[in-house]
Protein backbone atom coordinates (compact mmCIF):
# COMPACT_ATOMS: atom_id res chain seq x y z
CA UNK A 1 8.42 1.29 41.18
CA UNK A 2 10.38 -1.31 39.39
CA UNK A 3 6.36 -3.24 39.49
CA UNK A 4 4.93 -0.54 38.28
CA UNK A 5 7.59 -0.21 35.36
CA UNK A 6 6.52 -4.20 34.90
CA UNK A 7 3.40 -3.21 34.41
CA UNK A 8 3.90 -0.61 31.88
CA UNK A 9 5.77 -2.62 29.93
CA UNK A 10 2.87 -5.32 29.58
CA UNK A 11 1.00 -2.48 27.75
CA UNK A 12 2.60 -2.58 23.66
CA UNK A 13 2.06 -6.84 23.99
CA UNK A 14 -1.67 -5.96 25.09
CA UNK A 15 -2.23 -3.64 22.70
CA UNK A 16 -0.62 -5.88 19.94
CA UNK A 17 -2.80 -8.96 21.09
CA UNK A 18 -6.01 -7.43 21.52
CA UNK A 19 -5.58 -5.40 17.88
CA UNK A 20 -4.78 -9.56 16.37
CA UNK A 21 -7.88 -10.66 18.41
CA UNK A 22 -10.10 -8.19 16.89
CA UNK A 23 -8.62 -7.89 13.70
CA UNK A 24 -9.08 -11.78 13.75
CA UNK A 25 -12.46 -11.48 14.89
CA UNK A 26 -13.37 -8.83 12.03
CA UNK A 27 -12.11 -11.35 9.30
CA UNK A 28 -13.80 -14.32 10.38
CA UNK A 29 -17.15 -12.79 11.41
CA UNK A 30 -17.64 -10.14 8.48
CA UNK A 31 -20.90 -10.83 7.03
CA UNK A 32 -21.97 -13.61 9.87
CA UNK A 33 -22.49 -10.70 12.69
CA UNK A 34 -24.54 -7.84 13.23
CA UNK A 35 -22.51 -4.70 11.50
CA UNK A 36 -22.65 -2.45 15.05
CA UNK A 37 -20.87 -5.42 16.59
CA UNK A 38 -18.46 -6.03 12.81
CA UNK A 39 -18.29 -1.85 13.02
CA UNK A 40 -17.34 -2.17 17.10
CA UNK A 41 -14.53 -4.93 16.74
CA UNK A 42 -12.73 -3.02 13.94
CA UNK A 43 -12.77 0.32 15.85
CA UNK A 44 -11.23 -1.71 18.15
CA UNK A 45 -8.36 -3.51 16.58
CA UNK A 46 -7.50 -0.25 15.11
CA UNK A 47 -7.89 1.76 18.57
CA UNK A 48 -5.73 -1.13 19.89
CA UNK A 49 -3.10 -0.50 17.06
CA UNK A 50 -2.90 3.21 17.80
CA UNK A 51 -2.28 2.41 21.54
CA UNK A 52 0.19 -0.16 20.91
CA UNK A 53 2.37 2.62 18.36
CA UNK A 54 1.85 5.08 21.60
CA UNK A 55 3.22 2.31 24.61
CA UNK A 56 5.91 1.49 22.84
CA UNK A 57 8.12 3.91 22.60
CA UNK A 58 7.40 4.89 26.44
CA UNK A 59 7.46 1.74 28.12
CA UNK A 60 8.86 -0.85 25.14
CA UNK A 61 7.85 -4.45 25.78
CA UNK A 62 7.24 -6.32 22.10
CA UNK A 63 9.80 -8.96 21.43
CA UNK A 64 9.85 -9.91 17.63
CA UNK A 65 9.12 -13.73 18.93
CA UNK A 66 5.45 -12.37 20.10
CA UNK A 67 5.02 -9.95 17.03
CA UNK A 68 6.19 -13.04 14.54
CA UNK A 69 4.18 -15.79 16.24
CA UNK A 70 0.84 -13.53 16.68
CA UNK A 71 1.82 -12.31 13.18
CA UNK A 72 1.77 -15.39 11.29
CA UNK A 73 -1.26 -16.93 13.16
CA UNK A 74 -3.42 -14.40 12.34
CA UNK A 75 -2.12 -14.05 8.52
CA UNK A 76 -2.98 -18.20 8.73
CA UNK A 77 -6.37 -17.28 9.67
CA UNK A 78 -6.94 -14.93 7.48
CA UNK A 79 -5.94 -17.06 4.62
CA UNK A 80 -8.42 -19.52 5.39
CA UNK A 81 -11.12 -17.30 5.57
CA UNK A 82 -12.95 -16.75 2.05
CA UNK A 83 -11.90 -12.82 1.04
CA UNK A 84 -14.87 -10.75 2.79
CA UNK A 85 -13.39 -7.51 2.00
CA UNK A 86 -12.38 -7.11 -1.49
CA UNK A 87 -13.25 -8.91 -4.41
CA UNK A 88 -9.67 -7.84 -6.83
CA UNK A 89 -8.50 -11.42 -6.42
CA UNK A 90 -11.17 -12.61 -8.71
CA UNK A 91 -10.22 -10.04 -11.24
CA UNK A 92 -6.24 -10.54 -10.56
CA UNK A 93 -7.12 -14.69 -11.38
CA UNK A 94 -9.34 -13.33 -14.38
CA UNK A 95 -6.73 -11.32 -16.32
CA UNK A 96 -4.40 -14.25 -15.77
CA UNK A 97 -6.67 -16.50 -17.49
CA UNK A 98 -7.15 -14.06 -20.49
CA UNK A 99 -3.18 -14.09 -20.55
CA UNK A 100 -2.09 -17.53 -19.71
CA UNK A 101 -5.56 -19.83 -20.95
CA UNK A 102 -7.14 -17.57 -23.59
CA UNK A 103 -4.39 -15.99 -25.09
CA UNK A 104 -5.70 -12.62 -25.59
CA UNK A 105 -4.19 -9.30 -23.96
CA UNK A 106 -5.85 -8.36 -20.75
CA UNK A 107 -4.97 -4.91 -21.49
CA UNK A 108 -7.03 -4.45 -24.65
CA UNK A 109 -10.00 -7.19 -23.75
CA UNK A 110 -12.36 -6.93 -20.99
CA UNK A 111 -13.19 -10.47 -18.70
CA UNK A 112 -16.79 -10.05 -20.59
CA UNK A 113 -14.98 -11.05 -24.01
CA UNK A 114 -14.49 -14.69 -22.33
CA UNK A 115 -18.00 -15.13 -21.60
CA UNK A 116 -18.16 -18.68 -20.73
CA UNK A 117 -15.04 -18.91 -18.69
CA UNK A 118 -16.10 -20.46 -15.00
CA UNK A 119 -14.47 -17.47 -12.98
CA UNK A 120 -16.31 -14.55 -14.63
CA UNK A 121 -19.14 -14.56 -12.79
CA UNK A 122 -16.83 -13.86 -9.24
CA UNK A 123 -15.47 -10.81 -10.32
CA UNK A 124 -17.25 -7.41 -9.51
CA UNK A 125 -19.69 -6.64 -12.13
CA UNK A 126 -18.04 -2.92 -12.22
CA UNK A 127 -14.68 -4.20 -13.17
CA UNK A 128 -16.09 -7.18 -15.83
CA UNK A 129 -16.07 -4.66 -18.51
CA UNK A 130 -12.96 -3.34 -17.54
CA UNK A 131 -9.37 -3.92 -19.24
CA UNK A 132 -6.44 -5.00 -16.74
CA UNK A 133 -5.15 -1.91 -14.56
CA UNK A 134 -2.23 -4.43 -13.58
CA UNK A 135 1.34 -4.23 -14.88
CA UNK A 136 3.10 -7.19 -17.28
CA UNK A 137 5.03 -8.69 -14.34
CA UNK A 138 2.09 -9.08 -11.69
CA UNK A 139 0.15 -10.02 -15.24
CA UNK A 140 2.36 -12.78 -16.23
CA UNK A 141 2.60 -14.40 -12.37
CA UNK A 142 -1.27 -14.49 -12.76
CA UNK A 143 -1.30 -15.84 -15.94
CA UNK A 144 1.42 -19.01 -15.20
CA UNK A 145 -0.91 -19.53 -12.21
CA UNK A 146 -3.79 -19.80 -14.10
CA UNK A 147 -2.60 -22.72 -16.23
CA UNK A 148 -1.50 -24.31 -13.11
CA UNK A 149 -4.84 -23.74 -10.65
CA UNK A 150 -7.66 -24.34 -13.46
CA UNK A 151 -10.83 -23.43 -12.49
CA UNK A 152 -10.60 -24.07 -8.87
CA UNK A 153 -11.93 -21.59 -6.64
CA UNK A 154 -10.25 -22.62 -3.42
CA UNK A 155 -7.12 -23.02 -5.17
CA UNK A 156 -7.01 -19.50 -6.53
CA UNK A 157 -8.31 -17.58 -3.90
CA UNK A 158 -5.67 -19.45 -1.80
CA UNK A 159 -2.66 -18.85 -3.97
CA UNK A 160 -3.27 -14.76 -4.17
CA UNK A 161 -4.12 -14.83 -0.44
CA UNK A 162 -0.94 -16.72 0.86
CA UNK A 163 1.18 -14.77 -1.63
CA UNK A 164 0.08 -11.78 -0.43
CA UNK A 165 1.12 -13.24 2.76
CA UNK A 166 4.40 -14.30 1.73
CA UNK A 167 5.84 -10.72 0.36
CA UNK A 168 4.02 -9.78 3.34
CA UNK A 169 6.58 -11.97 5.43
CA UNK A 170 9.37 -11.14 3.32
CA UNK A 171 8.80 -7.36 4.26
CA UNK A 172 8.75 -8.01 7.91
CA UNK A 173 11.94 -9.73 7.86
CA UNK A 174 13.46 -7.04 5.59
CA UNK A 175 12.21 -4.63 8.39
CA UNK A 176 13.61 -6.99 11.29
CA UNK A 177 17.33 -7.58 9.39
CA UNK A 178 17.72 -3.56 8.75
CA UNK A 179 16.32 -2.21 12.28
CA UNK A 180 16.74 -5.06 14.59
CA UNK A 181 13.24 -3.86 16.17
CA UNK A 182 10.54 -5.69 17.10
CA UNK A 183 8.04 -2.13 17.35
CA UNK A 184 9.12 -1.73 13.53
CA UNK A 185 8.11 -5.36 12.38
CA UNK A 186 4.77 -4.54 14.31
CA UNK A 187 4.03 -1.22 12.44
CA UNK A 188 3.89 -2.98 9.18
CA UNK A 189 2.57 -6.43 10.14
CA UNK A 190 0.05 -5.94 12.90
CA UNK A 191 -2.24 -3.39 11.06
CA UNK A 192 -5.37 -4.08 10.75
CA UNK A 193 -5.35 -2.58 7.06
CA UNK A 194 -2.71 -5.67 6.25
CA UNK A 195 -4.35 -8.36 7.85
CA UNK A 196 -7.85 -7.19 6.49
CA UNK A 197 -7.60 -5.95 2.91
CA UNK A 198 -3.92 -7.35 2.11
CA UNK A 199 -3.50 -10.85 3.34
CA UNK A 200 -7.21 -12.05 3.37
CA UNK A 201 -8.40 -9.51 0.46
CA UNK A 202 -4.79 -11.04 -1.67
CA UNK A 203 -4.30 -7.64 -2.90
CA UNK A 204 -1.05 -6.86 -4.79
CA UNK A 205 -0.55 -3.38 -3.29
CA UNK A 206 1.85 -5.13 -1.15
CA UNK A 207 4.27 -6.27 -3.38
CA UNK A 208 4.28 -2.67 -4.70
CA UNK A 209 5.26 -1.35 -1.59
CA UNK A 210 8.11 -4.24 -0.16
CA UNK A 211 9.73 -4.06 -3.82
CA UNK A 212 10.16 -0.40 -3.22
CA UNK A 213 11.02 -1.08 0.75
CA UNK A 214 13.61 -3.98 -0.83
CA UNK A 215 14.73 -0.86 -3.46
CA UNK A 216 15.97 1.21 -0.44
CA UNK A 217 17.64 -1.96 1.53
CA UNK A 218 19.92 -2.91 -1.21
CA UNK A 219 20.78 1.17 -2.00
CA UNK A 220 22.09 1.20 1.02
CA UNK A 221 23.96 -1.54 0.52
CA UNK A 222 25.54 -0.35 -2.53
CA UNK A 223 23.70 -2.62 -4.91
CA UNK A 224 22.36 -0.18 -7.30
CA UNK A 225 21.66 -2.23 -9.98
CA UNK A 226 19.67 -5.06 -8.03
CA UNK A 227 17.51 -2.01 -6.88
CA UNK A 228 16.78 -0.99 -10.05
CA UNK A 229 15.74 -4.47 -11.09
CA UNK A 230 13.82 -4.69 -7.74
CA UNK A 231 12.30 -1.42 -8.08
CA UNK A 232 10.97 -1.65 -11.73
CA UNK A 233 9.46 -5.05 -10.84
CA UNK A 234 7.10 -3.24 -7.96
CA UNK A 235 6.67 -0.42 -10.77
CA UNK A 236 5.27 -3.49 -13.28
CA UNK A 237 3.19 -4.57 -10.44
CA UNK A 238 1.36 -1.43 -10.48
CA UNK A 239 2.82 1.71 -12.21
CA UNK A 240 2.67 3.63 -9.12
CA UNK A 241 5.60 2.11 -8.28
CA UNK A 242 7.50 4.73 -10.59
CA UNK A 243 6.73 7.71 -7.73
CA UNK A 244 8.92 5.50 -5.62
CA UNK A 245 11.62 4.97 -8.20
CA UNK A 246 11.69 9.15 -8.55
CA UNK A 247 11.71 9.72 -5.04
CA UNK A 248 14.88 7.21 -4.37
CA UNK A 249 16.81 8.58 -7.20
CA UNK A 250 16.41 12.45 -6.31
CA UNK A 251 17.93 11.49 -2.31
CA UNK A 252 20.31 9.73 -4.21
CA UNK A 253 21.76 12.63 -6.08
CA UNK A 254 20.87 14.42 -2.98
CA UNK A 255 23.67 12.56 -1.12
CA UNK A 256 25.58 12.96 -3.96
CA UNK A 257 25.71 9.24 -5.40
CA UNK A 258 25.01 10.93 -8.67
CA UNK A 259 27.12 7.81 -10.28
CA UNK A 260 24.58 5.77 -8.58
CA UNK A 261 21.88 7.16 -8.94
CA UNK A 262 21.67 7.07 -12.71
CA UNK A 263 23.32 3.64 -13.25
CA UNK A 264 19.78 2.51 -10.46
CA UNK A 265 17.69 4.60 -12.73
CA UNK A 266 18.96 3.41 -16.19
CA UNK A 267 18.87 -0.38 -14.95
CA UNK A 268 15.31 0.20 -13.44
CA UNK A 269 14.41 1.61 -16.67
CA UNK A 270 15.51 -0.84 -19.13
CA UNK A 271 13.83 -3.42 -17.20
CA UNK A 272 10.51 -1.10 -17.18
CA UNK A 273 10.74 -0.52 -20.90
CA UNK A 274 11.61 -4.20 -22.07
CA UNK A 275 8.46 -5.35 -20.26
CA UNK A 276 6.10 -2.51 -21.59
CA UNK A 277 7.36 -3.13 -25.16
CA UNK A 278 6.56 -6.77 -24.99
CA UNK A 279 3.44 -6.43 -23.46
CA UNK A 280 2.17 -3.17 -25.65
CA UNK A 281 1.66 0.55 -24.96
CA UNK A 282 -2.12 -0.46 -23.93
CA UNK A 283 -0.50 -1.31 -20.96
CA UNK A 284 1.06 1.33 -20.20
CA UNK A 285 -2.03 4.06 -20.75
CA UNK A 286 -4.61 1.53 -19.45
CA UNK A 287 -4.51 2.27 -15.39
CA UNK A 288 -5.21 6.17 -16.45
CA UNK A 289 -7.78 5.39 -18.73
CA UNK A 290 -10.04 3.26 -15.60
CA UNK A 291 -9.08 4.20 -11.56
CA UNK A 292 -7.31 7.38 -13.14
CA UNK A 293 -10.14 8.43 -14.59
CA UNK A 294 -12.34 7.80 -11.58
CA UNK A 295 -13.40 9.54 -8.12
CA UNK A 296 -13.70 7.08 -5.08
CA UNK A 297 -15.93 7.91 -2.34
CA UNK A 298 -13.31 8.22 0.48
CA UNK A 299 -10.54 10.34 -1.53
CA UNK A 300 -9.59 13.79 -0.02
CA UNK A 301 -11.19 15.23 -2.92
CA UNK A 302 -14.87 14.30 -2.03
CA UNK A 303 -14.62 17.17 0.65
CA UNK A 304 -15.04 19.58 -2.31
CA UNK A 305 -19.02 18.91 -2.38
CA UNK A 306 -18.97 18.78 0.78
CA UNK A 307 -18.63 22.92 0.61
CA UNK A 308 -20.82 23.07 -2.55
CA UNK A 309 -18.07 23.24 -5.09
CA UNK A 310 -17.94 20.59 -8.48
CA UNK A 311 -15.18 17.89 -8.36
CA UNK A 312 -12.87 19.12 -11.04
CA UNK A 313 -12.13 16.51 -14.64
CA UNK A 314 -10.19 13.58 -14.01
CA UNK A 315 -7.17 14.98 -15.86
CA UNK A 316 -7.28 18.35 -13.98
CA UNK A 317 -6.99 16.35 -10.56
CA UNK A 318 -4.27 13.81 -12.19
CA UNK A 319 -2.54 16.50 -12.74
CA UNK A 320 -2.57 18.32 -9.61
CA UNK A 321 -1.59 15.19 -7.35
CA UNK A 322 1.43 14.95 -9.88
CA UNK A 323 2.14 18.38 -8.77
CA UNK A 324 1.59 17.37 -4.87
CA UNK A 325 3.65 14.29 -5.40
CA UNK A 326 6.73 16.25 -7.15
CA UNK A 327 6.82 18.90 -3.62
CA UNK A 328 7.03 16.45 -1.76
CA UNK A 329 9.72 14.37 -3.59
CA UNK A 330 11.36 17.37 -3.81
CA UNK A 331 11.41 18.44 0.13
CA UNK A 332 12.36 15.00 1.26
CA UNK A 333 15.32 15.46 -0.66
CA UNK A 334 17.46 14.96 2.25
CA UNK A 335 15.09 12.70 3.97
CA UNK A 336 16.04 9.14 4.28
CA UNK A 337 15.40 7.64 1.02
CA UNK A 338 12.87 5.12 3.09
CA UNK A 339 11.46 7.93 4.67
CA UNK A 340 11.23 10.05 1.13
CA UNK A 341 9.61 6.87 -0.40
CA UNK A 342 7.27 6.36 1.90
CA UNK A 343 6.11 10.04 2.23
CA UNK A 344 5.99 10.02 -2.33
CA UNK A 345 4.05 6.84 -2.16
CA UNK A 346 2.05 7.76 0.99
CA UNK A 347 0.78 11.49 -0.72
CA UNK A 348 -0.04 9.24 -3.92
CA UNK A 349 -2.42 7.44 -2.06
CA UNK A 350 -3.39 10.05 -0.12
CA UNK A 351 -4.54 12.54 -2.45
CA UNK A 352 -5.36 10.64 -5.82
CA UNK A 353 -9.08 10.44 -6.67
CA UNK A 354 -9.51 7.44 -6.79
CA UNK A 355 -8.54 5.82 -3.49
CA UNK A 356 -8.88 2.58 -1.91
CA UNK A 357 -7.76 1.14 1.40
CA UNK A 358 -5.41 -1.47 0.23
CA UNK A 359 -3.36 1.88 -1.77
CA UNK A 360 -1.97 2.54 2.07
CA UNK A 361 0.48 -0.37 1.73
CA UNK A 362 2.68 1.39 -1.11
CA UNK A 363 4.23 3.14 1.60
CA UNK A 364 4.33 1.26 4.83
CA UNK A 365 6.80 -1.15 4.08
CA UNK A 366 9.26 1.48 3.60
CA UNK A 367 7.68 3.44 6.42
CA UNK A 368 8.60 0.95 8.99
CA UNK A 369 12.38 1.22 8.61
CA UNK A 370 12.11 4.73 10.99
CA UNK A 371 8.26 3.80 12.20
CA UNK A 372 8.58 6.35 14.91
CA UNK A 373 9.02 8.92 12.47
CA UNK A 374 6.20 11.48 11.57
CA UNK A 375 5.49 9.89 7.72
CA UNK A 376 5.55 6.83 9.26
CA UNK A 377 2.51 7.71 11.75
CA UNK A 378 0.76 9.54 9.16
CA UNK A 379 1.12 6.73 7.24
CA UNK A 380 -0.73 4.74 9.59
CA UNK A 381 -2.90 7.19 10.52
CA UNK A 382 -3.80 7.15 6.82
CA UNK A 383 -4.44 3.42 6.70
CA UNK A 384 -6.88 3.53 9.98
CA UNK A 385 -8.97 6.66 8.20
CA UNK A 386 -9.15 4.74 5.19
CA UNK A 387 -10.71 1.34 6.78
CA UNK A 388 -12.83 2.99 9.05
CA UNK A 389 -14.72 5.06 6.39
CA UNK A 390 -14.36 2.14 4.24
CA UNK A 391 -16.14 -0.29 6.46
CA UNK A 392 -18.97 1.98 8.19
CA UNK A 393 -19.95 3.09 4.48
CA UNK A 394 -20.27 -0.94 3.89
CA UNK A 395 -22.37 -1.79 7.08
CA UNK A 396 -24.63 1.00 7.94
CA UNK A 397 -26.96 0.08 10.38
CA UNK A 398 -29.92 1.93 11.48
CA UNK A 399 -30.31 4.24 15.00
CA UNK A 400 -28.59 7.26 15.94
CA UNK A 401 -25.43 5.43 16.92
CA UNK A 402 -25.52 4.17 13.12
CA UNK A 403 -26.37 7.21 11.51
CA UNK A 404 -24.14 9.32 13.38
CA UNK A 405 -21.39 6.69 12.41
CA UNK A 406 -22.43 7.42 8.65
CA UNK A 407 -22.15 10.90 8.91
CA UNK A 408 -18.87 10.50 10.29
CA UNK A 409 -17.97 8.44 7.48
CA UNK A 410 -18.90 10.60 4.55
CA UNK A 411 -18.02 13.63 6.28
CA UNK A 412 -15.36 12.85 8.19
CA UNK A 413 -13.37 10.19 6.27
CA UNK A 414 -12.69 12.84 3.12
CA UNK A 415 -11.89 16.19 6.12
CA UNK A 416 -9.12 13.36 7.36
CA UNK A 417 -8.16 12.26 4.28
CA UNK A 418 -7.63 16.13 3.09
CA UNK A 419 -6.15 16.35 6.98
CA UNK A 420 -3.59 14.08 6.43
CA UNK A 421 -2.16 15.62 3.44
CA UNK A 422 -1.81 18.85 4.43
CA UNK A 423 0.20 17.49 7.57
CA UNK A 424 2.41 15.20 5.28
CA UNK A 425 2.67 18.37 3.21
CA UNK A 426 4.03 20.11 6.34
CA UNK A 427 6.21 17.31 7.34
CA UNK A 428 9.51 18.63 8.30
CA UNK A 429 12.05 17.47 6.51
CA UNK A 430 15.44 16.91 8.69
CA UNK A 431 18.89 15.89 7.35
CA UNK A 432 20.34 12.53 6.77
CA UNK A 433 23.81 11.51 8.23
CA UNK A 434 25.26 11.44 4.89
CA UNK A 435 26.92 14.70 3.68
CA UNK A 436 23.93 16.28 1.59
CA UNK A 437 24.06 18.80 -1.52
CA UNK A 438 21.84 21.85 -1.22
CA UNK A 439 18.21 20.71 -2.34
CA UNK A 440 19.06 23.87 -4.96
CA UNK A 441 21.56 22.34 -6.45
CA UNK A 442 19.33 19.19 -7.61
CA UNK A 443 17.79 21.11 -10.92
CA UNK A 444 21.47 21.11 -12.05
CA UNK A 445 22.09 17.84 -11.01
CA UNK A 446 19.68 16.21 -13.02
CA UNK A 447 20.50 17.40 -16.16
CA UNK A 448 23.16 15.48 -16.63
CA UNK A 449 25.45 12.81 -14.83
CA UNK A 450 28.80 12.92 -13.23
CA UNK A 451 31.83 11.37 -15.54
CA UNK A 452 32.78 7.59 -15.16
């Protein structure tokens, strides 16, 4: 028995080290192998994931030594590698060097108004005529590195990569000093999403979602006002970051920390509205004016034509995800306020129109504090859908294997999508250990707060 029991426990460390092999492998050898075999490792670093989030809890096993160590080695490795998956790093250095070498507003020029500058011609010839989406803080860390890095490729590709890494690192350890579990550190920095489109693609999603994971560390430490700071400066990453704000300030007068709550909010938006009125209204409106105005491929809505009916306008769908977002703010009232961030930032992704895979990581960071939770494996969930449509759609191959794997993808990829919400929708919604006020109560709340 007690062999047996060995055994088991060998299963989560497996699981952890093949999904790092493969996810390794996918990284390195996207592009230089045959897709079936690029399309056969992912499916396998993600099946590997999903086993390793299913061992652990029955049999444990994962020490944080063997989740840090495989961890960074494979964030090393994927910071070497030339980005393979996404091209936004080019368009993150691009922005900077409107801002901090050309000293023109990204957020009223396009890269195409700098036409002899020696990084245009890397950034994605959809997004060249494009004003910045990004938000004055993310834009002015872009911009000091741009006067620093020049024109090197290496150097830039390099700096976004192992930044991403970095915050990356800094999330993990925020997971690690609140839950003093290795499983949790895993769920964040051992999927394949991270390694792939995060750390080697250098996206900035992740800073997004640790500022708002660092937000709900330091509330419940009683440092309101250093959570405001922290959560407006994910929120001037990417404005997204606001549904997170909301969504930790309604638990928060949920618990009734009404006091705090409002002194977070007010600090969180001073810092917000300081920044936007140096850097201009433009932008503020520009993200709604390019990806909100836009359908992706892989968003939940996509399974409309899929039953013959018209995607609805842009502003009709912007306006129903607000709706979507606001229930479920609103029902994890008396979540957790990780758990209640991560499920408001998770549905954003989820069910906005325009979707990509990095979007995932605005809620996974905060997911991981209760990983074993049901928004935290929907989150996941989420995160393995969105790579695995992502990545058949970009390496079809031909045969029945391939085309049945394409079907899947376009069919498939929007039903789980769609899937997915309606189960985060139906998330039950327990009670904190805190004393909670009725979720009735909150309309009154909110209108105005509680005396010094």
């Amino acid at each position: 028995m007690d062999v047996a029991r060995r055994e088991l426990r060998l299963l989560a460390p497996a699981a952890l080290l093949i999904s790092l092999i493969a996810t390794g492998l996918v990284v390195t050898t996207n592009g230089l192998v045959p897709n079936p075999l690029h399309i056969a490792l992912m499916i396998i670093a993600c099946g590997a994931y999903g086993a390793m989030l299913v061992a652990e809890p029955r049999w444990g096993g994962l020490s944080i030594r063997v989740v840090a160590i495989s961890t960074l080695v494979t964030a090393v490795v994927a910071i070497i590698v030339v980005p393979r998956f996404t091209g936004d790093l080019w368009s993150y250095a691009m922005y900077g060097r409107m801002l901090g070498v050309h000293h023109m507003s990204p957020w009223t020029h396009a890269p195409t108004d700098v036409p002899h500058d020696p990084l245009l011609h890397l950034v994605a010839r959809t997004w060249r005529h494009t004003p910045s989406v990004y938000g004055p803080a993310f834009t002015l860390v872009s911009g000091s590195a741009a006067r620093v890095l020049g024109t090197s490729v290496v150097a830039t590709r390099v700096f976004y990569q192992a930044l991403a890494a970095m915050v990356l690192g800094a999330g993990g350890w925020l997971v690690w000093r609140e839950t003093r579990s290795a499983p949790a550190v895993a769920f964040l920095t051992v999927h394949p999403l991270v390694i792939m489109f995060l750390v080697n693609g250098g996206r900035n999603d992740i800073m997004v979602g640790v500022a708002m994971l660092a937000a709900v560390v330091l509330v419940a430490r009683r440092r309101v006002g250093a959570a405001g700071v922290v959560a407006a400066l994910g929120a001037l990453v990417k404005i997204t970051g606001v549904v997170g704000i909301a969504a930790l300030f309604v638990t928060m007068v949920a618990r009734g920390e009404r006091r705090a709550a409002y002194r977070m909010l007010r600090v969180a938006g001073v810092v917000f509205g300081v920044a936007y009125l140096v850097a201009g209204t433009a932008a503020l409106f520009a993200p709604m004016q390019t990806a909100g105005a836009l359908y992706s491929d892989g968003s939940a809505w996509s399974s409309l034509s899929l039953v013959g009916v018209a995607l609805p306008g842009t502003h009709l769908a912007l306006a129903l995800l607000a709706v979507v977002v606001l229930v479920v703010i609103v029902r994890h009232a008396r979540s957790r306020s990780s758990t209640a961030v991560a499920a408001a930032l998770g549905m954003l992704s989820l069910a906005a129109a325009y979707t990509l895979p990095g979007y995932a990581a605005w809620g996974l960071p905060a997911a991981a504090l209760d990983h074993r939770g049901r928004v935290a494996r929907i989150l996941a969930a989420a995160g393995v859908v969105f790579i695995v449509t992502y990545e058949i759609v970009q390496h079809p191959f031909s045969g029945v294997i391939g085309s049945a794997l394409h079907t899947l993808a376009t069919v498939g990829g929007p039903l789980a999508v769609l899937a997915l919400v309606v189960l985060l929708l139906r998330t039950p919604t327990p009670r904190t250990q805190e004393h909670l006020m009725p979720v009735a109560q909150l309309p009154t709340l909110l209108q105005q707060p509680s005396a010094p």
